[in-house]
C-alpha atoms as a PDB file:
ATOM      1  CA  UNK A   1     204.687  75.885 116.951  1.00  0.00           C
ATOM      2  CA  UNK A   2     207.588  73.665 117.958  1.00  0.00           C
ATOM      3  CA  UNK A   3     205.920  71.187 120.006  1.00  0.00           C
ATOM      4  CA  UNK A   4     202.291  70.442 120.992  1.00  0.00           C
ATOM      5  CA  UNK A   5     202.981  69.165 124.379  1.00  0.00           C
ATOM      6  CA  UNK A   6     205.239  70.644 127.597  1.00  0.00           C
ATOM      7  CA  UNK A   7     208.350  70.878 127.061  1.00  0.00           C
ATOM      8  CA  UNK A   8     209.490  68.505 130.039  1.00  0.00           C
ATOM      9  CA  UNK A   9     207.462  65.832 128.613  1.00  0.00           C
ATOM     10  CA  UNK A  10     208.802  66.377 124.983  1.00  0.00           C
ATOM     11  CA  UNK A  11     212.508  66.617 126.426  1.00  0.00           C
ATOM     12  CA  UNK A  12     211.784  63.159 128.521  1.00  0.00           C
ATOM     13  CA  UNK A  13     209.773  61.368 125.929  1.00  0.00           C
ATOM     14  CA  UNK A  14     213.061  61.677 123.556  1.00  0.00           C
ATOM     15  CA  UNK A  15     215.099  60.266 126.380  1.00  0.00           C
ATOM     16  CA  UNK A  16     213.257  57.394 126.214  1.00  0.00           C
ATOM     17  CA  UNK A  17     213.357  57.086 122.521  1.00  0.00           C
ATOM     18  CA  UNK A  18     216.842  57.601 122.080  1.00  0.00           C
ATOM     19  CA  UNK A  19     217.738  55.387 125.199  1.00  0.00           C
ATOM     20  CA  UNK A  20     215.837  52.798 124.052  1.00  0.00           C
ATOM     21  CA  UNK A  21     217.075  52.851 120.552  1.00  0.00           C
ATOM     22  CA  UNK A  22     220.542  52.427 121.249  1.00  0.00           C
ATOM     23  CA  UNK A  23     219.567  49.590 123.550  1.00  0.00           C
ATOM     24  CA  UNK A  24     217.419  47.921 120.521  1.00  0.00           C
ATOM     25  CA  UNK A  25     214.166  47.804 122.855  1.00  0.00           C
ATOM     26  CA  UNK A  26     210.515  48.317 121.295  1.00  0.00           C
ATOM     27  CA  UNK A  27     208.121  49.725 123.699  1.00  0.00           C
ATOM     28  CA  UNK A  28     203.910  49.860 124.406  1.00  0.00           C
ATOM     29  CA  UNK A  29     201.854  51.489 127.022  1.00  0.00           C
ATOM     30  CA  UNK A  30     198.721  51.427 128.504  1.00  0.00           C
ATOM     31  CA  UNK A  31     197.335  54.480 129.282  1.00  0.00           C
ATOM     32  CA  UNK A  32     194.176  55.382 131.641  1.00  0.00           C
ATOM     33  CA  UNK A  33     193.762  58.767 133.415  1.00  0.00           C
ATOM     34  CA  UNK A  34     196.382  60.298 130.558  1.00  0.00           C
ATOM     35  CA  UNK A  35     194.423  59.178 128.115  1.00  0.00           C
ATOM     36  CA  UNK A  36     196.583  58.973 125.411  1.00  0.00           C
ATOM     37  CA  UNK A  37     199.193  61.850 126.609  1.00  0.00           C
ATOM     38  CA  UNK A  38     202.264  59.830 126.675  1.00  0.00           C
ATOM     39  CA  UNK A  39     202.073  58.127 123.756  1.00  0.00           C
ATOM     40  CA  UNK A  40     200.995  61.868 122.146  1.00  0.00           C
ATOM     41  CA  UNK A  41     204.685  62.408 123.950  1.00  0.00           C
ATOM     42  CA  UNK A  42     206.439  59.330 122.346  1.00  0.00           C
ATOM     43  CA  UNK A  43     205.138  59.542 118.935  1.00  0.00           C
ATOM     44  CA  UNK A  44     205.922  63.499 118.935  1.00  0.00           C
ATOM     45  CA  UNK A  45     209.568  62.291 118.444  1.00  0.00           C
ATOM     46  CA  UNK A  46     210.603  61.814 114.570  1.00  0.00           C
ATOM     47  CA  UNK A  47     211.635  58.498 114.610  1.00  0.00           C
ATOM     48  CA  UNK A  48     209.645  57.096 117.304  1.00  0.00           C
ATOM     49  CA  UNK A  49     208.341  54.125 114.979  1.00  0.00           C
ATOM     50  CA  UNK A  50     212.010  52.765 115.869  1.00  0.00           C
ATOM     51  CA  UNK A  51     210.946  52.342 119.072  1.00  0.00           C
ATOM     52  CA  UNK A  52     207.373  52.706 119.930  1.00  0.00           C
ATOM     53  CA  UNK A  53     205.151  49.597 119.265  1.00  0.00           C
ATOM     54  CA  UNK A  54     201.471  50.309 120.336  1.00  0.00           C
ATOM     55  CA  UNK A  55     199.396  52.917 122.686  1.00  0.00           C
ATOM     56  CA  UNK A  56     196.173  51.331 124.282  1.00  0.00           C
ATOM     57  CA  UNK A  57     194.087  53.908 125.766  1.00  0.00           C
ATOM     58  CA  UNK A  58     191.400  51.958 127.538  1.00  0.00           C
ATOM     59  CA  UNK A  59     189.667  54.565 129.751  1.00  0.00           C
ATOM     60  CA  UNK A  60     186.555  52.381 130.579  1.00  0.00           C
ATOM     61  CA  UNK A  61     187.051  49.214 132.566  1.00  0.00           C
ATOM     62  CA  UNK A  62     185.318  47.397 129.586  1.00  0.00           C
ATOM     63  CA  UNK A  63     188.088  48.393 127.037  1.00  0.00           C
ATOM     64  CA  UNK A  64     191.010  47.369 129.932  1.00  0.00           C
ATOM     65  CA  UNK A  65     189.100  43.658 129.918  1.00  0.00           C
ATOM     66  CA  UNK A  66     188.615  44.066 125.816  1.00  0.00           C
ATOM     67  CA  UNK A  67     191.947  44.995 124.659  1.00  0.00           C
ATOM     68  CA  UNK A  68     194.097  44.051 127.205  1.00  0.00           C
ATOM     69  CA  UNK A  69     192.499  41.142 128.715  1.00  0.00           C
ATOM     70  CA  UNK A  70     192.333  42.402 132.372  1.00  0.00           C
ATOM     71  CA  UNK A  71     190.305  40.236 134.231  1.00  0.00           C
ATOM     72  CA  UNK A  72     187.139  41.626 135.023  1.00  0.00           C
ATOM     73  CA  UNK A  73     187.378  40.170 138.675  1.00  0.00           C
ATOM     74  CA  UNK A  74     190.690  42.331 139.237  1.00  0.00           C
ATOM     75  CA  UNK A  75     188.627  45.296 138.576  1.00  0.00           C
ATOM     76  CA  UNK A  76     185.554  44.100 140.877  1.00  0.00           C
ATOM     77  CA  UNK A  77     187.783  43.012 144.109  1.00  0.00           C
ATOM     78  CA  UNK A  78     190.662  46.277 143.132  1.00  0.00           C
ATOM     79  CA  UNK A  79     189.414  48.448 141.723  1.00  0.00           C
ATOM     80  CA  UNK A  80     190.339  50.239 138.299  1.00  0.00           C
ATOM     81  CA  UNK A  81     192.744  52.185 139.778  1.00  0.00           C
ATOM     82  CA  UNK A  82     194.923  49.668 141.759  1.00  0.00           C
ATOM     83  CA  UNK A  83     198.661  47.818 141.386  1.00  0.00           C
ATOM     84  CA  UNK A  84     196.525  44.552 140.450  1.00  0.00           C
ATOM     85  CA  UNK A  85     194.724  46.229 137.465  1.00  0.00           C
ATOM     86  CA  UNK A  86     197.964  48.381 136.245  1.00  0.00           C
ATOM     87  CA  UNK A  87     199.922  45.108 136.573  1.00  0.00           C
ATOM     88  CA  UNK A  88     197.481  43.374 134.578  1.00  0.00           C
ATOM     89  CA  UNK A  89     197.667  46.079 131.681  1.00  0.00           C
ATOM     90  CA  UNK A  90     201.194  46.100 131.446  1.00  0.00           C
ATOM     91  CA  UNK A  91     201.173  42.716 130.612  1.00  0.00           C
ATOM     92  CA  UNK A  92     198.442  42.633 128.656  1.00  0.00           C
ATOM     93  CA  UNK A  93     200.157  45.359 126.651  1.00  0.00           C
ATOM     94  CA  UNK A  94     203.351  43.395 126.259  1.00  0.00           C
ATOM     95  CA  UNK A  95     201.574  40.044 125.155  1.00  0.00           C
ATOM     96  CA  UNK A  96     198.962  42.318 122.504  1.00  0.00           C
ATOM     97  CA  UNK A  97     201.491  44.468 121.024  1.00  0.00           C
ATOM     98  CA  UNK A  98     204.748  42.077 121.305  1.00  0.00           C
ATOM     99  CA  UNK A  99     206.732  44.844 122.752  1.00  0.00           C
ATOM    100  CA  UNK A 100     209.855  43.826 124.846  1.00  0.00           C
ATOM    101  CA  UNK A 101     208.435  46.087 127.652  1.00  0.00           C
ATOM    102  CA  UNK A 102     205.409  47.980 128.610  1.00  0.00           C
ATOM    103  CA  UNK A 103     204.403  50.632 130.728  1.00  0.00           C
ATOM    104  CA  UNK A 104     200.744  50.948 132.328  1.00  0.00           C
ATOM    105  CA  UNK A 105     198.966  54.134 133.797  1.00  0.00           C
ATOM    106  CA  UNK A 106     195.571  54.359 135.944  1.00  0.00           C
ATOM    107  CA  UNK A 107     194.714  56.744 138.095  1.00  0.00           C
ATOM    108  CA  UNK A 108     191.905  59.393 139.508  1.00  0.00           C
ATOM    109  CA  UNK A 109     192.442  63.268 137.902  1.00  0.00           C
ATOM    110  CA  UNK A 110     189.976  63.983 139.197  1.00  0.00           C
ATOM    111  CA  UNK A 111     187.757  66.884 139.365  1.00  0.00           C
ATOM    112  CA  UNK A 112     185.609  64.356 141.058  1.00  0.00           C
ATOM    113  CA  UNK A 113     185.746  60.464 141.260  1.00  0.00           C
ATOM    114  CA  UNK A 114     187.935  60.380 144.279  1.00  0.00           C
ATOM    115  CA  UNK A 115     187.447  58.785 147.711  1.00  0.00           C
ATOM    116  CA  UNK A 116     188.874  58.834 151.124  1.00  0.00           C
ATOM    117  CA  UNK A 117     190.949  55.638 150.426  1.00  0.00           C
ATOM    118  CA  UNK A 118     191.734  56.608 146.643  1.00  0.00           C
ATOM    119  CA  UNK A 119     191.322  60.996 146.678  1.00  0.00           C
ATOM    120  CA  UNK A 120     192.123  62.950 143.466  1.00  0.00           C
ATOM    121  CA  UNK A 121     195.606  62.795 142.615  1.00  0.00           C
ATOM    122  CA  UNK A 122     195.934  59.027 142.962  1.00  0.00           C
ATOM    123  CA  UNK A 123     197.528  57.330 139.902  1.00  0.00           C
ATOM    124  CA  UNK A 124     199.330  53.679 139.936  1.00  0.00           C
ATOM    125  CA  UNK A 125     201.825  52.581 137.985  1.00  0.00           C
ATOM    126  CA  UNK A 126     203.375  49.093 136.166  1.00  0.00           C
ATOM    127  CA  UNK A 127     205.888  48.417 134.171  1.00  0.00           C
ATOM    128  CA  UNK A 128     205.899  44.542 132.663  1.00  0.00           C
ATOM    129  CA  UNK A 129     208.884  43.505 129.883  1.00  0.00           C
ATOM    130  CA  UNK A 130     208.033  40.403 127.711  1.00  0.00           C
ATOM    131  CA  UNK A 131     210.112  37.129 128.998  1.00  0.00           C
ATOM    132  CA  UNK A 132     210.237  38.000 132.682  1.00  0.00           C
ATOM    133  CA  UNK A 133     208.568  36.263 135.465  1.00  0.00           C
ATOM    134  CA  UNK A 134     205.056  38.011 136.053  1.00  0.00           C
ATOM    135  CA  UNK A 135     206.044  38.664 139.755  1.00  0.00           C
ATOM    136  CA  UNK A 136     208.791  40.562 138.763  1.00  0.00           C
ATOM    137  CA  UNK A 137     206.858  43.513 137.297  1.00  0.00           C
ATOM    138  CA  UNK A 138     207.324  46.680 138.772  1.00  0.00           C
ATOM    139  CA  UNK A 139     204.592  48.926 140.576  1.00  0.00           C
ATOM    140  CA  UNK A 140     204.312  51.947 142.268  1.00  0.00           C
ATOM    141  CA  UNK A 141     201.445  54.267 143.509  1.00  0.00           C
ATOM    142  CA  UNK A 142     201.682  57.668 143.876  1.00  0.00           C
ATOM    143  CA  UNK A 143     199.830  61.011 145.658  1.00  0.00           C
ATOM    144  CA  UNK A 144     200.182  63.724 143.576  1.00  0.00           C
ATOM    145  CA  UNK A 145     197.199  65.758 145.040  1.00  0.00           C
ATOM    146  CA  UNK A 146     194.883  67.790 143.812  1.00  0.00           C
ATOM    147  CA  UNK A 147     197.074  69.929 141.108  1.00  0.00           C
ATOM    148  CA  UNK A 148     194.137  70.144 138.731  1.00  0.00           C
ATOM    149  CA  UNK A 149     193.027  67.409 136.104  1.00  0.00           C
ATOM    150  CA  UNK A 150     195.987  68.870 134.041  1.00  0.00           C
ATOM    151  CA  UNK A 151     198.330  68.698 136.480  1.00  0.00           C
ATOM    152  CA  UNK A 152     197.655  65.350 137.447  1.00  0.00           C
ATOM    153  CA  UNK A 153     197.788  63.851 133.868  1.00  0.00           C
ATOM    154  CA  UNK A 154     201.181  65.610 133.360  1.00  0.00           C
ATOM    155  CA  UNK A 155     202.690  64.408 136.322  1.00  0.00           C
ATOM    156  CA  UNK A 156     201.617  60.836 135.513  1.00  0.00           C
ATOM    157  CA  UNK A 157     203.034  60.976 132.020  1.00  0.00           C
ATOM    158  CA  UNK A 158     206.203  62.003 133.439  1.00  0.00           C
ATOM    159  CA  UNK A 159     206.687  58.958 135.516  1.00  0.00           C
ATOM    160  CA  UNK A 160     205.367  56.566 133.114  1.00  0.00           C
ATOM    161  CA  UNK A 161     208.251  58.097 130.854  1.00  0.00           C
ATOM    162  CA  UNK A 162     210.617  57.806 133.362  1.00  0.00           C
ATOM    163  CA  UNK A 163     209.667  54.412 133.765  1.00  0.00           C
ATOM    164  CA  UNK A 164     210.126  53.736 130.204  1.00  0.00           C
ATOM    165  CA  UNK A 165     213.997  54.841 130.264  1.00  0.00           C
ATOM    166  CA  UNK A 166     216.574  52.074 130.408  1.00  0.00           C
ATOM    167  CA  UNK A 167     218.210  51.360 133.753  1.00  0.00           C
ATOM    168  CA  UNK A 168     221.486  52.247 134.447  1.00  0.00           C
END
């Protein structure tokens, strides 16, 4: 066996490693609903250490406010799965690992857990770097639909990736 992930995700995730070595940028993310799967991604690269700083995979709202420091009042008036709270982990990932930039994931893959305002499928996205002005963080929410729990996670792994990948 060649690779333990997709293929896709293994071909983008050394994109971003690459690309981000010859640009001399270190990298963390903060991972929800993919629990883990793009750092599995980035560190599946040889070499990755060159690059990759830190995965946080804080699932529960308690280990967001733990590790990252997300305020627990974000969570309470936004929700777990909202632009505030993503925003808040990608900077919390960039001030506790001392990355240059960050990447956070949170989202709903549902089987269940879904609502009429936030259904299966719904996963947010920010991306903080270190030195910037907080209000210049970038976020994004998508609708993926229901595709399945896997198809969900993969499909937010693959934009937190391309997120990762220097701009041109």
């Amino acid at each position: 066996m060649n690779n333990l992930l997709p293929l896709e995700l293994v071909t983008l995730a050394r994109r971003v490693i690459d690309e981000n070595r010859v640009i001399g940028r270190r990298l963390s993310v903060a991972e929800s609903c993919t629990g883990g799967l793009v750092s599995a991604a980035l560190t599946e690269i040889p070499g990755s250490s060159d690059v990759f700083d830190a995965g946080f995979v804080t699932y529960s709202n308690e280990a967001k406010t733990a590790l990252l420091g997300v305020a627990g009042d974000v969570i309470d008036t936004f929700g777990a799965v909202s632009l505030a709270t993503a925003w808040a982990m990608a900077h919390g990932a960039v001030a506790k690992s001392g990355s240059d930039i960050a990447v956070a994931i949170t989202g709903i893959a549902g089987p269940g857990g879904g609502s009429d305002r936030k259904p299966v499928g719904t996963v947010v996205f920010a991306l903080a770097k270190a030195g910037d002005d907080p209000e210049d963080a970038v976020t994004d929410q998508r609708e993926f639909g229901d595709l399945g729990r896997a198809g969900i996670r993969l499909q937010a792994a693959l934009c937190a990736l391309e997120l990762l990948l220097p701009e041109a």
